[in-house]
C-alpha atoms as a PDB file:
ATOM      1  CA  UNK A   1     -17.592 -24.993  -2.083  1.00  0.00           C
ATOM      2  CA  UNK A   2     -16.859 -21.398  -1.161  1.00  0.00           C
ATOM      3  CA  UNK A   3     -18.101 -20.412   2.997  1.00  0.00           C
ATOM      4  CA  UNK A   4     -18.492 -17.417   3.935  1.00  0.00           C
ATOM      5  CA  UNK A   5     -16.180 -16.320   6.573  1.00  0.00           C
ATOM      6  CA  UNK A   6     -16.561 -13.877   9.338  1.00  0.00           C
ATOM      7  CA  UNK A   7     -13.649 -11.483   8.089  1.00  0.00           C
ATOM      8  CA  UNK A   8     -13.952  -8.434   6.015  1.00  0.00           C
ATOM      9  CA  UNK A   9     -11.109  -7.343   4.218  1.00  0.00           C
ATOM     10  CA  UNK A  10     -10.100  -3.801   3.230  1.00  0.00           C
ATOM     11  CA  UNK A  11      -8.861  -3.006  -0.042  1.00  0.00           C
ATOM     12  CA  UNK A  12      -8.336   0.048  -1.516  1.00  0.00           C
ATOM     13  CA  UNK A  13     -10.500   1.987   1.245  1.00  0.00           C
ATOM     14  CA  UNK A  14     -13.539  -0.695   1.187  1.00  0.00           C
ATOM     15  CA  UNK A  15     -13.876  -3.460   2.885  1.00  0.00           C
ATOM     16  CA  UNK A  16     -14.738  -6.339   1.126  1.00  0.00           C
ATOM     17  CA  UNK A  17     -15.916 -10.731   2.148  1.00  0.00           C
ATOM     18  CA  UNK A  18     -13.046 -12.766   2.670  1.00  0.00           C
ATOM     19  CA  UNK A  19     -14.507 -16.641   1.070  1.00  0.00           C
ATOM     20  CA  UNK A  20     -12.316 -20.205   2.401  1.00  0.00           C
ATOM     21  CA  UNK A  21     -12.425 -22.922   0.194  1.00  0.00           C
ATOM     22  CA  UNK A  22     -10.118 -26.023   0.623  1.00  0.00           C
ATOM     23  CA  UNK A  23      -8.245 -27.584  -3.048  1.00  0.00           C
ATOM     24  CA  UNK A  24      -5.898 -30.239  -1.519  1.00  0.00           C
ATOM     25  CA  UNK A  25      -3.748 -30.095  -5.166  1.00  0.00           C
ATOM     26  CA  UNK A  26      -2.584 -26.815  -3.891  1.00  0.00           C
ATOM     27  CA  UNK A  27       0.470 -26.999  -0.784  1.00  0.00           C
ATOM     28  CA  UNK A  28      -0.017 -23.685   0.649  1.00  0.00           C
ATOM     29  CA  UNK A  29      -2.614 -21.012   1.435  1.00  0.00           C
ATOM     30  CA  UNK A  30      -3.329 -18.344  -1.315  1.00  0.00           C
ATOM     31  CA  UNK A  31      -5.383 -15.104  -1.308  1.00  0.00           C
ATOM     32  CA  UNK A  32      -7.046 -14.258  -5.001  1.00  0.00           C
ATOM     33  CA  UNK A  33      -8.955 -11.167  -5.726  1.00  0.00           C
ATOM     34  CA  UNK A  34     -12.173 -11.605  -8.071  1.00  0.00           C
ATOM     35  CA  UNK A  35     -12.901  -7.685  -7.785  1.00  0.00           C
ATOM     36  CA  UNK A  36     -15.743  -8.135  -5.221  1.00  0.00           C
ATOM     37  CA  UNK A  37     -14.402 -10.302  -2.812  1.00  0.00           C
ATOM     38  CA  UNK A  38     -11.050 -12.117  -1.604  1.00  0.00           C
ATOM     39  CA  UNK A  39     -11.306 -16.139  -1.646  1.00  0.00           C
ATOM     40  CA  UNK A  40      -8.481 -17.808   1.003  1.00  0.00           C
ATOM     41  CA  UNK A  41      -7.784 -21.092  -0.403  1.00  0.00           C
ATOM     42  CA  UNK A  42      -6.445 -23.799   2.064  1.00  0.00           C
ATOM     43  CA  UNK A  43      -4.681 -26.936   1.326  1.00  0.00           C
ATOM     44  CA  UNK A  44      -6.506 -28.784   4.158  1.00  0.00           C
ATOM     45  CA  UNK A  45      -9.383 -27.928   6.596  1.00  0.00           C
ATOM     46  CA  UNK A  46      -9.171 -26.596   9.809  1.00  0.00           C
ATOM     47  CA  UNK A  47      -7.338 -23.514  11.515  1.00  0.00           C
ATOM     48  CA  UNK A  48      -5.394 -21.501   8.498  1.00  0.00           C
ATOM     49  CA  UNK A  49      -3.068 -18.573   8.677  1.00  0.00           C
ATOM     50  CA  UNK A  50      -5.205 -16.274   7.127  1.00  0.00           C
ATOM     51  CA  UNK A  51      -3.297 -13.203   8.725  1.00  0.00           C
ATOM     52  CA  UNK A  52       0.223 -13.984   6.699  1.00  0.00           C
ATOM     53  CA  UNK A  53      -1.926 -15.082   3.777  1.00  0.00           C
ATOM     54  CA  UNK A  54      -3.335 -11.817   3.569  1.00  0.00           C
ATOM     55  CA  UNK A  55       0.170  -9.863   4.070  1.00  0.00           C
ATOM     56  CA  UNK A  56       1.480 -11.346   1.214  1.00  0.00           C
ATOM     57  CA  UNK A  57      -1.179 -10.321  -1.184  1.00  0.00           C
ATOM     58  CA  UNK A  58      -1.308  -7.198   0.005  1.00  0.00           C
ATOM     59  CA  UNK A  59       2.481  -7.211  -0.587  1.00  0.00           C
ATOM     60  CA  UNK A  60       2.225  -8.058  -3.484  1.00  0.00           C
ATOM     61  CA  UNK A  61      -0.979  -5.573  -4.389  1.00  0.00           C
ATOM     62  CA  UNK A  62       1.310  -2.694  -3.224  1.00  0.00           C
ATOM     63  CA  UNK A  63       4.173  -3.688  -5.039  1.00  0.00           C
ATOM     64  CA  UNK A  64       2.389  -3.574  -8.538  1.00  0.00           C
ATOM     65  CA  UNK A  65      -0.065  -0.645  -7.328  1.00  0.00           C
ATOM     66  CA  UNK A  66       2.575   2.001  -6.377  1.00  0.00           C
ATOM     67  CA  UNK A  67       4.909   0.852  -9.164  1.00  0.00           C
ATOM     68  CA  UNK A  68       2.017   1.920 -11.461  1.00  0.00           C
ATOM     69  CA  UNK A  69       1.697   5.465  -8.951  1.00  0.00           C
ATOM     70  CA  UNK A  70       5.447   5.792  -9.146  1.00  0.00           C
ATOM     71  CA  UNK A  71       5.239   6.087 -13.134  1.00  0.00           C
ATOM     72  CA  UNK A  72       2.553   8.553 -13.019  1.00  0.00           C
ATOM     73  CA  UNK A  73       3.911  10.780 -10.677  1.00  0.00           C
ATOM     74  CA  UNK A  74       7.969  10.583 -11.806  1.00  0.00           C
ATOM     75  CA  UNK A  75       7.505  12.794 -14.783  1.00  0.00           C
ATOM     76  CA  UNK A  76       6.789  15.558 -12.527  1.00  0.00           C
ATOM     77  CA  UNK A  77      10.032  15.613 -11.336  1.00  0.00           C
ATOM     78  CA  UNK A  78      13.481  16.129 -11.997  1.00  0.00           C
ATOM     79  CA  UNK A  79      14.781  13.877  -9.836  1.00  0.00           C
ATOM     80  CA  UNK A  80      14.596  10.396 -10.256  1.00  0.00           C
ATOM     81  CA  UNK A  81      14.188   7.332  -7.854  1.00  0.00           C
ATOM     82  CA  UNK A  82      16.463   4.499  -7.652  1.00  0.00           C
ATOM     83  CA  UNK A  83      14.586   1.721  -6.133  1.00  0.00           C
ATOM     84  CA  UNK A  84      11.507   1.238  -4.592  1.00  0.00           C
ATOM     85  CA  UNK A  85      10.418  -1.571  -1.903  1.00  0.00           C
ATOM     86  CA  UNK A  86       7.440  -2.593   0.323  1.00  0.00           C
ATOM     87  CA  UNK A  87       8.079  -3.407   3.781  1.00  0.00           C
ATOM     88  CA  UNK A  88       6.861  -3.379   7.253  1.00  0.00           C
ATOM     89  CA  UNK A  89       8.033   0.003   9.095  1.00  0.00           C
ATOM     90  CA  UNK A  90       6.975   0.561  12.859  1.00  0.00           C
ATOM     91  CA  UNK A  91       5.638   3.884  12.044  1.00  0.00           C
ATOM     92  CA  UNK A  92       5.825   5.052   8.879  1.00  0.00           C
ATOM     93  CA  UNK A  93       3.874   5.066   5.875  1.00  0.00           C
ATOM     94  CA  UNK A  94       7.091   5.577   3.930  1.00  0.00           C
ATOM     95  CA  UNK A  95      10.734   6.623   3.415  1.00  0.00           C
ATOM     96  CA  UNK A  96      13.287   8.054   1.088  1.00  0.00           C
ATOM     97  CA  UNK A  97      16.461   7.283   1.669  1.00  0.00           C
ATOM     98  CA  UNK A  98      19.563   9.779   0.694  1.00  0.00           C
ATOM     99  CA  UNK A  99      20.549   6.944  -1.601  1.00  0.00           C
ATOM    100  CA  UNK A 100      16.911   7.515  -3.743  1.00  0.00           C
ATOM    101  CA  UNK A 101      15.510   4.325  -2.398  1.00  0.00           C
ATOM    102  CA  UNK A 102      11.727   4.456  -1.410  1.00  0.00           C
ATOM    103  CA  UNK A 103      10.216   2.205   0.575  1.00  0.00           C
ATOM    104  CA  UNK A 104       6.623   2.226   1.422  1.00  0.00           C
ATOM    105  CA  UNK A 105       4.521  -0.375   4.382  1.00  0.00           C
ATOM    106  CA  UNK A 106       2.614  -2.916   2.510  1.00  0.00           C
ATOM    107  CA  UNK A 107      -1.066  -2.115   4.690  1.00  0.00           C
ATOM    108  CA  UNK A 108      -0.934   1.135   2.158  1.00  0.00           C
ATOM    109  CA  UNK A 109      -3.228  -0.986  -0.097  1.00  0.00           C
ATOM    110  CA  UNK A 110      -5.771  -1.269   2.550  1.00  0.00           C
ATOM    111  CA  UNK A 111      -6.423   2.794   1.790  1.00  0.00           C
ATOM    112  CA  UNK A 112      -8.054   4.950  -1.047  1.00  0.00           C
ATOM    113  CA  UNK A 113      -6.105   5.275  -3.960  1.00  0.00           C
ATOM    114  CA  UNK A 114      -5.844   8.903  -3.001  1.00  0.00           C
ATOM    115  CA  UNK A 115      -4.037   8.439  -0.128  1.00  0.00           C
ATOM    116  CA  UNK A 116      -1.511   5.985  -1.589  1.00  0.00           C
ATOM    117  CA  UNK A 117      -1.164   8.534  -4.330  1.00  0.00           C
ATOM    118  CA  UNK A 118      -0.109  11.178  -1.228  1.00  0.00           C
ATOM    119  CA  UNK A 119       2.489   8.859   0.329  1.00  0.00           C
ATOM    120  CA  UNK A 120       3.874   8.350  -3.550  1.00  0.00           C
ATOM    121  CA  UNK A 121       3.868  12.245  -3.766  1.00  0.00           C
ATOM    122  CA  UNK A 122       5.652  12.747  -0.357  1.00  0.00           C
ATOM    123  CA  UNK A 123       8.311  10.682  -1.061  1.00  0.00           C
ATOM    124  CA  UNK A 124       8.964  11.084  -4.341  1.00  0.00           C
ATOM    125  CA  UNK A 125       9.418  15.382  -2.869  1.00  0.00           C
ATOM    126  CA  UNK A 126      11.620  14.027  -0.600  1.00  0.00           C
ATOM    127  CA  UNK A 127      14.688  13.324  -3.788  1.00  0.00           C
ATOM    128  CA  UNK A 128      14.593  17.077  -3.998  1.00  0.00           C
ATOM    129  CA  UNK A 129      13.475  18.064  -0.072  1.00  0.00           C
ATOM    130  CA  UNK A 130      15.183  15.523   2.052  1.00  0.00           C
ATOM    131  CA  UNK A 131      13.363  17.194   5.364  1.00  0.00           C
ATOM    132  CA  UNK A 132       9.829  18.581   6.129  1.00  0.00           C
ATOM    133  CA  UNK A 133      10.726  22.253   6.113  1.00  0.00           C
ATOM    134  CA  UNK A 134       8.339  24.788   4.047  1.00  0.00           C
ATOM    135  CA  UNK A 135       9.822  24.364   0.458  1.00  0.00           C
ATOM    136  CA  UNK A 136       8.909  20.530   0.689  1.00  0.00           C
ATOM    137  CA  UNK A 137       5.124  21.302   1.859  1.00  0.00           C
ATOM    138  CA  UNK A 138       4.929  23.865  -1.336  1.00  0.00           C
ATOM    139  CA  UNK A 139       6.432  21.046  -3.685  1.00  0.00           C
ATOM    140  CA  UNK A 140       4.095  18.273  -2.046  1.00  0.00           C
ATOM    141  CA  UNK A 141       0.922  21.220  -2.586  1.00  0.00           C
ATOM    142  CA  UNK A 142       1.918  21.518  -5.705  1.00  0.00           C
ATOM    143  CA  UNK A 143       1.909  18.108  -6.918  1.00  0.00           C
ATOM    144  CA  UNK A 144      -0.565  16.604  -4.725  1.00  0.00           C
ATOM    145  CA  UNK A 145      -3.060  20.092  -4.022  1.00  0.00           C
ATOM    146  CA  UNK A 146      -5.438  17.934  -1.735  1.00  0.00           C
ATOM    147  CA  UNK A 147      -2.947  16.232   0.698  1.00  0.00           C
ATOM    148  CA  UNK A 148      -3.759  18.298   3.663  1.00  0.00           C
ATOM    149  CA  UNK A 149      -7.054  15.788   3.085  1.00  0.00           C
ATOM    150  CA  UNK A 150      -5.495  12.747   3.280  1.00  0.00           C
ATOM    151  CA  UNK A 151      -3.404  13.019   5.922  1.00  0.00           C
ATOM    152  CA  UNK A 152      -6.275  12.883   8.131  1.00  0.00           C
ATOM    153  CA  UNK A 153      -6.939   9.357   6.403  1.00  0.00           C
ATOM    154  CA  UNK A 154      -3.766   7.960   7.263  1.00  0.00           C
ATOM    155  CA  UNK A 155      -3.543   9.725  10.778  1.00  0.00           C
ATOM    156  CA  UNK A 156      -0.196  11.545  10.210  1.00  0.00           C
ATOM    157  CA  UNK A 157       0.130  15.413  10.582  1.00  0.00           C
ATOM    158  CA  UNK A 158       2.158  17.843   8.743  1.00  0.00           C
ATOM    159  CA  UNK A 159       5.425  18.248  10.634  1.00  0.00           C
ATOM    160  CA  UNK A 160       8.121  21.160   9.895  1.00  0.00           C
END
């Protein structure tokens, strides 16, 4: 029996039901998508850790997502990326490190695909512009023509 729980989840720019159900044959707490809602499943009843249940599927979500973003957008460039992880900066929707590695926070899955697509973009000019100066806003214009739109999304500013 699925209950209706007083959270909304956002996903991919929408907010969306989350459902609890208990299944004692399971021994921890899982988050599934069915496309129009998320269902927490519990081991037990009572108080659950919805919060880290959540963090792991979007983990997860943004792992496969920009992995799938990353091979669109590569080809454009000359450069290519090492490594790519998801992880939980302070305040920072991404980074590119002089070593090629990307890293990108895992609550970029709770915003439009179009702004996901930007942070991909930004970092991805940042293999051949390691700094915000005027060649990397041309490259990121370039690539990503409506980003000056998106930033607004995320709440980050173009800095030179």
């Amino acid at each position: 029996m699925k209950q209706q729980s007083k959270i909304n989840v956002y996903y991919l720019g929408k907010t969306y039901p989350l459902y609890t159900k208990v299944d004692v044959s399971i021994k921890k707490v899982i988050i599934e998508w069915d496309g129009k809602a998320f269902i927490c499943t519990s081991p037990q009843e009572g108080e659950i850790d919805i919060a880290n249940a959540i963090k792991l599927f979007y983990t997860k979500a943004s792992k496969k997502l920009i992995e799938e973003r990353l091979k669109l957008y590569q080809p454009q460039f000359k450069v290519k990326y090492k490594s790519f992880s998801i992880e939980s900066h302070q305040n920072k929707w991404g980074s590119c490190s002089s070593k090629r590695h990307l890293t990108f926070h895992w609550k970029l899955i709770m915003f439009p695909l179009n702004a996901i697509d930007y942070v991909v973009v930004h970092e991805l000019c940042h293999l051949i512009h390691m700094n915000h100066d005027r060649s990397f806003w041309r490259l990121v214009g370039k690539v990503y023509p409506k980003y000056k739109e998106v930033m607004d999304i995320l709440g980050t500013e173009k800095t030179r």
